[in-house]
Protein backbone atom coordinates (compact mmCIF):
# COMPACT_ATOMS: atom_id res chain seq x y z
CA UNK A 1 -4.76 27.64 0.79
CA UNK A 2 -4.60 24.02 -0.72
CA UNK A 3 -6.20 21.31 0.55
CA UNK A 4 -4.84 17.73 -0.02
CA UNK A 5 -7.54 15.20 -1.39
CA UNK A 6 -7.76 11.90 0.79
CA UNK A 7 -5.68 8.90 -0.30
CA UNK A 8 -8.01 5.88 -2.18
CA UNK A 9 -8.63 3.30 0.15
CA UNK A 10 -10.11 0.51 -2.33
CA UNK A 11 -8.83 -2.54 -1.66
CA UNK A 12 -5.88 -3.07 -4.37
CA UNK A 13 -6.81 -5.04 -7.88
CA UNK A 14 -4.48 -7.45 -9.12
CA UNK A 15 -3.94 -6.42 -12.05
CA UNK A 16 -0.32 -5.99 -13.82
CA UNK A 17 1.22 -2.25 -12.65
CA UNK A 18 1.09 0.52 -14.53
CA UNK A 19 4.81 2.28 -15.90
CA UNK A 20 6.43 4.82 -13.58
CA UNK A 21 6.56 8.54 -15.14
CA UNK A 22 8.37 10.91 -14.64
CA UNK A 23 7.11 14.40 -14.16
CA UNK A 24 8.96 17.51 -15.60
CA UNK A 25 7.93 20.74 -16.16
CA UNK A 26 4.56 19.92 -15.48
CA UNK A 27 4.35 17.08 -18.18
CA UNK A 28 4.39 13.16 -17.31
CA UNK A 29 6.92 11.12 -19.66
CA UNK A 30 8.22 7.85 -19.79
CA UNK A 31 11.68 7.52 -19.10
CA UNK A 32 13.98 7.49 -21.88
CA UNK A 33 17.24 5.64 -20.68
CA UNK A 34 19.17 2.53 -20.95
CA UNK A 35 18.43 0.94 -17.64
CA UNK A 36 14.96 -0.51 -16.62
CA UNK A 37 13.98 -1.46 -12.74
CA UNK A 38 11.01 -3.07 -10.95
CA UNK A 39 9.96 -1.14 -7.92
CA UNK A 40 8.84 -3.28 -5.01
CA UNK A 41 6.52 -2.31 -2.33
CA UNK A 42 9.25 -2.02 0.78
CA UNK A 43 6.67 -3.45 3.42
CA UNK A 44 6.19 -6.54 0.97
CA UNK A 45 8.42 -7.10 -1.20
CA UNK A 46 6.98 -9.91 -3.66
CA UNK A 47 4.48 -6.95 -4.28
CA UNK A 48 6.13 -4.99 -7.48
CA UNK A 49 4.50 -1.75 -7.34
CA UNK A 50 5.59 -0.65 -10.87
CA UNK A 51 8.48 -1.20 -13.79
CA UNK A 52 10.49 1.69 -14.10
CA UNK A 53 12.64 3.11 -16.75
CA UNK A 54 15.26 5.44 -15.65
CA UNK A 55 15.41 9.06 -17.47
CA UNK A 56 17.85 9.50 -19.92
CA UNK A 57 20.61 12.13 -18.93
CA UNK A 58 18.69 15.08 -21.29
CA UNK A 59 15.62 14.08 -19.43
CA UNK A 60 17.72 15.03 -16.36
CA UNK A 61 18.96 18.09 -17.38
CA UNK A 62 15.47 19.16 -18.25
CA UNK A 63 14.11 18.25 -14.96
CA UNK A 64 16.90 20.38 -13.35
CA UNK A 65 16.08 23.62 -15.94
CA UNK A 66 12.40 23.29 -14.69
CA UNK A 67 13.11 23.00 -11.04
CA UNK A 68 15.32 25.86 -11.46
CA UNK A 69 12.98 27.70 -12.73
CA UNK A 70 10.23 26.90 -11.00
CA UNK A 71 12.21 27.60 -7.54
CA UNK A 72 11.23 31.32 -7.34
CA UNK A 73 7.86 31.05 -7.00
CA UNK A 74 7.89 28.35 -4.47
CA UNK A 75 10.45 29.89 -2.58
CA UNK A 76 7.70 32.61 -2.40
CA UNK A 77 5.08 30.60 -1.49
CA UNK A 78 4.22 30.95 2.63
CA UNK A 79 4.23 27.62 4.35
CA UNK A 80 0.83 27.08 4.74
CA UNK A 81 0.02 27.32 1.03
């Protein structure tokens, strides 16, 4: 059974936000496409929460091979795992 670690509770540092990754296959990367975005915190919304770059479209397709592939097993996996 897996157990879920507690969120951090510090008290946020103002600092500048670290880049969005995406994860595929297990790996983080930075996205690889044309189109950038700042992602704001929807409950305050001067708050940016991170700069994102979108994946390119072969980062997308790679994404989809790994889900794909990794859908067996957690299609096997009992709820309460």
């Amino acid at each position: 059974m897996s157990t879920i670690d507690s969120p951090d509770r510090s008290p946020a540092k103002p600092s500048r936000p670290a880049t969005a990754l995406n994860l595929i296959g297990g790996a983080w990367s930075e996205g690889r496409g044309n189109v950038s975005r700042d992602v704001f915190n929807s409950a305050d919304t001067a708050e940016m929460l991170a700069p994102v770059r979108e994946a390119a479209p072969e980062q997308v397709d790679e994404a989809c091979v790994a889900a794909a592939r990794a859908f067996p097993g957690w299609r096997a996996t009992p709820a309460p795992d």
